[in-house]
Protein backbone atom coordinates (compact mmCIF):
# COMPACT_ATOMS: atom_id res chain seq x y z
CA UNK A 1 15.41 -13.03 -15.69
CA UNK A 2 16.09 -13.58 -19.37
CA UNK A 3 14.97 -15.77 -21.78
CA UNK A 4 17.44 -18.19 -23.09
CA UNK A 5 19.14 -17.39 -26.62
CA UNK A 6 17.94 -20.85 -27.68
CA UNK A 7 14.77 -21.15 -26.73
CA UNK A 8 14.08 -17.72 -28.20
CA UNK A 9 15.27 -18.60 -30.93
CA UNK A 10 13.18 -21.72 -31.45
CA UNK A 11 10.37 -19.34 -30.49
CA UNK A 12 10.93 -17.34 -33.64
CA UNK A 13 11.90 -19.66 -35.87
CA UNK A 14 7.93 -20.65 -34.81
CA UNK A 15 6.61 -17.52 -35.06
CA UNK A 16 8.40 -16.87 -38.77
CA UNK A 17 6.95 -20.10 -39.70
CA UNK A 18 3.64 -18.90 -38.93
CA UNK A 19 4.17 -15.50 -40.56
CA UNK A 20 4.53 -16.84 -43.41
CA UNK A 21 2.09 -19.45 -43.48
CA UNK A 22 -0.18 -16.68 -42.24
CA UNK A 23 -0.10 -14.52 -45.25
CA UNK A 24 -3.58 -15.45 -46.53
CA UNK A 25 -6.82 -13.78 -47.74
CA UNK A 26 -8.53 -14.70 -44.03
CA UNK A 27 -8.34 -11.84 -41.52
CA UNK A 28 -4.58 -10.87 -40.30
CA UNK A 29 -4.43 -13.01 -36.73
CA UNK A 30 -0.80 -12.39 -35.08
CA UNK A 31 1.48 -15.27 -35.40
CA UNK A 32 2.08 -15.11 -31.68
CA UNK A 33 -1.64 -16.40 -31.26
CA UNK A 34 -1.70 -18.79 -34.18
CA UNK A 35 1.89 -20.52 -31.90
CA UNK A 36 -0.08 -20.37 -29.10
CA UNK A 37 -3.42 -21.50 -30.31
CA UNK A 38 -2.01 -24.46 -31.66
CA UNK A 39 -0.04 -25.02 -28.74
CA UNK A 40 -3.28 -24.75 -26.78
CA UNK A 41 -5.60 -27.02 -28.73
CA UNK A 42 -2.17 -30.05 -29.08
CA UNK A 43 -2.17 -29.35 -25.19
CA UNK A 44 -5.45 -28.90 -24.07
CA UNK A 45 -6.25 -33.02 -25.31
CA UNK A 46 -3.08 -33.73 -23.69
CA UNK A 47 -3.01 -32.50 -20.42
CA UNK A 48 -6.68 -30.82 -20.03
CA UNK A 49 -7.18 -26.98 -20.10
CA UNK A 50 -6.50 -26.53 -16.43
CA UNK A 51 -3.15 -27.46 -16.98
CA UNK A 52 -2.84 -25.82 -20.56
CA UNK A 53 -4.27 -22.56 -18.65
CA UNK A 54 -1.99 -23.00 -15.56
CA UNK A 55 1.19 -23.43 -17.56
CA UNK A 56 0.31 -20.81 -19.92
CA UNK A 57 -0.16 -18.85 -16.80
CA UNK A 58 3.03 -19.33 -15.39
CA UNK A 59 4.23 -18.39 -19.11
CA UNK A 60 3.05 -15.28 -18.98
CA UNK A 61 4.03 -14.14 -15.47
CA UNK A 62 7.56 -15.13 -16.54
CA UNK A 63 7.41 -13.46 -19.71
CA UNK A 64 6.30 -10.09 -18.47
CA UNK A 65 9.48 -9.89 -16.04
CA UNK A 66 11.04 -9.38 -19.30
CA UNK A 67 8.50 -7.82 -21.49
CA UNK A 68 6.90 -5.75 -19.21
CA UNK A 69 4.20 -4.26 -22.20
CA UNK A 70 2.54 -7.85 -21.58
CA UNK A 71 0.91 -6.43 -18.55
CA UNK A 72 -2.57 -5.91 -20.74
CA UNK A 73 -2.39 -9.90 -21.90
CA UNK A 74 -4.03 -12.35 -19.06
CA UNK A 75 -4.91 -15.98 -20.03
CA UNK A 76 -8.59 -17.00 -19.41
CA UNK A 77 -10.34 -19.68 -17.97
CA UNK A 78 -9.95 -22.00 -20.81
CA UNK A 79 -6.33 -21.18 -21.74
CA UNK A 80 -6.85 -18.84 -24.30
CA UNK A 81 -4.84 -15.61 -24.62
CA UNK A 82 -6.87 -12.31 -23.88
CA UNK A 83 -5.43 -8.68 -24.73
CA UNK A 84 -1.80 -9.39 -26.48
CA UNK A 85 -4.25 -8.51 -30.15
CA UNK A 86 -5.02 -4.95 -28.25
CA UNK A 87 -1.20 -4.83 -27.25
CA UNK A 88 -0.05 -5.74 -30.71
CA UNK A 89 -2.45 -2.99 -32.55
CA UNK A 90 -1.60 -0.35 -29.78
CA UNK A 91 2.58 -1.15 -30.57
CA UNK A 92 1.93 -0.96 -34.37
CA UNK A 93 3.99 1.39 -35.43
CA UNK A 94 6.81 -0.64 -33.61
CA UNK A 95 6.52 -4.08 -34.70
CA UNK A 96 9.85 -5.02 -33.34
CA UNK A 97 8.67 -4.49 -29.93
CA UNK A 98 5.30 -6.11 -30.46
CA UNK A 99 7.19 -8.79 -32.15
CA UNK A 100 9.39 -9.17 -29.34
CA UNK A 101 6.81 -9.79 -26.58
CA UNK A 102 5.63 -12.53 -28.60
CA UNK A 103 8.70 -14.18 -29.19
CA UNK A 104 9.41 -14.08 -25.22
CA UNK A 105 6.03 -15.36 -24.13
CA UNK A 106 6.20 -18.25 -26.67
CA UNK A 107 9.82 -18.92 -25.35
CA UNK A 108 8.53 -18.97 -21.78
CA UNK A 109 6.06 -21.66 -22.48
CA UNK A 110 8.40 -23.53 -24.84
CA UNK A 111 11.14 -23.43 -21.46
CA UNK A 112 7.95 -24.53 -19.48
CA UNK A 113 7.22 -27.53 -21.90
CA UNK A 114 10.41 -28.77 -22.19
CA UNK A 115 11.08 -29.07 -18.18
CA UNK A 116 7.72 -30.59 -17.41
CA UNK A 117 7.07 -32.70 -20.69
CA UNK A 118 10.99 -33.10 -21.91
CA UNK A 119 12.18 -32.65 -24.87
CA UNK A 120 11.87 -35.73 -26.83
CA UNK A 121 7.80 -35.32 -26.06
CA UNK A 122 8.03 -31.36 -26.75
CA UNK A 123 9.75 -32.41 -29.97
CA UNK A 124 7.31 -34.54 -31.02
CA UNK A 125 4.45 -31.99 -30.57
CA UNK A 126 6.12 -29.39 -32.11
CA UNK A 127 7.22 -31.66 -35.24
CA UNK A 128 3.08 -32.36 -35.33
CA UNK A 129 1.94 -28.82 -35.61
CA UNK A 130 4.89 -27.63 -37.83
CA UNK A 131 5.82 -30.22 -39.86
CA UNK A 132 8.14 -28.53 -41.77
CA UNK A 133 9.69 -26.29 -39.56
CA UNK A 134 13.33 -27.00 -38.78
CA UNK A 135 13.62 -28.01 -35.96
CA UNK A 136 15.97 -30.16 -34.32
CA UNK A 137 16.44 -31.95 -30.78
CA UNK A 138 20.04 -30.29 -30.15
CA UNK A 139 18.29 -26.57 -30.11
CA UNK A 140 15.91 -28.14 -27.98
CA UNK A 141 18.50 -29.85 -25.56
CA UNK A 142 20.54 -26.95 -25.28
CA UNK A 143 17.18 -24.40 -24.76
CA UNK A 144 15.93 -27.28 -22.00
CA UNK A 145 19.45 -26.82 -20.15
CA UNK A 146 19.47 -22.79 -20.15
CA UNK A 147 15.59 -22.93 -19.12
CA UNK A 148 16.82 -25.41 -16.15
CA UNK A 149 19.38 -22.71 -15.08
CA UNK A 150 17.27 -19.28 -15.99
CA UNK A 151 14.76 -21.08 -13.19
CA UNK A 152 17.75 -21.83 -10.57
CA UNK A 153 18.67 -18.16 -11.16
CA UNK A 154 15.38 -17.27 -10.23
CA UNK A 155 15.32 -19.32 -7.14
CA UNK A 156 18.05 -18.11 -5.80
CA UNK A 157 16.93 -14.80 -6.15
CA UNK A 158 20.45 -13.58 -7.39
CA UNK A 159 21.93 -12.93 -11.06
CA UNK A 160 22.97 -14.52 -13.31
CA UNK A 161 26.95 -14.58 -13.34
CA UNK A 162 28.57 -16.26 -16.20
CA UNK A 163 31.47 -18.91 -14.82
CA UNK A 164 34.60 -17.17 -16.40
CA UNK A 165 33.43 -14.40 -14.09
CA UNK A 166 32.07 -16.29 -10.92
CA UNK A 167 35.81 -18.10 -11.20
CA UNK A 168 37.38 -14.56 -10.87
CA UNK A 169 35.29 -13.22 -7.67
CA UNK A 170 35.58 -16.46 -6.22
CA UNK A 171 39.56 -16.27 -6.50
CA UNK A 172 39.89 -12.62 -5.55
């Protein structure tokens, strides 16, 4: 299963925000955990930390069927994120990759919040915590629609198969 372009994309748009918003005198804390910290505290009022910790569960499973170097991270009883710092440190000599893993696990919850929040309410959270980030309800409604069909992919238990190609099988 992979993560949709958009949604990934609105993931690191996120996590360059908090790069640079990150580059401060206090001790070096990844960006991936500031996003999902933030997301955590906005959520856990919201919804209560079972939820926050079940979601961001469900986050996590999904994003290690893609980035399979998660396998060290686990979220904890009260939603927080345990292991991606010792993942991160271990990868440091390839920040791309350790970069990467990030950006898919904050996609993966993003694709979670937008199917069971929806994306005027996901907006609206996100706007809160990053008030000026850019970003805009058409990346959202086009990462809620590609989230919607990564999960009926994974349903079905098939691949994906883009339609110019299902059309072809399907006539031959």
């Amino acid at each position: 299963m992979t993560t949709p372009p958009k949604t990934r994309d609105l993931a690191h748009r996120l996590l360059a925000f908090e790069a640079v918003a990150g580059k401060t005198s206090e001790p070096a804390e990844s960006a991936t955990l500031r996003v999902y910290e933030k997301l955590r505290q906005d959520l856990g009022e919201f919804a209560g930390v079972a939820a926050f910790q079940s979601l961001s569960s469900r986050a996590l499973a999904l994003a290690r069927a893609e980035a399979p170097s998660l396998s060290a991270a686990r979220v904890a009883a009260d939603g927080s994120l345990q292991g991606l710092g010792e993942f991160e440190q271990q990868l440091d000599i390839d920040k791309d990759r350790a970069g990467e893993g990030g950006i898919i696990l904050i996609a993966c919850l993003l694709g979670l919040l937008l199917i069971f929040l929806g994306e005027s309410l996901t907006l609206r959270l996100l706007q809160a915590k990053w008030p000026e980030a850019a970003l805009n309800r058409a990346t959202l409604a086009v990462a809620r629609k590609m989230v919607a069909l990564m999960l009926a992919v994974e349903r079905r238990n098939t691949d994906f198969v883009p339609a110019g190609e299902f059309r072809r099988s399907a006539a031959a």
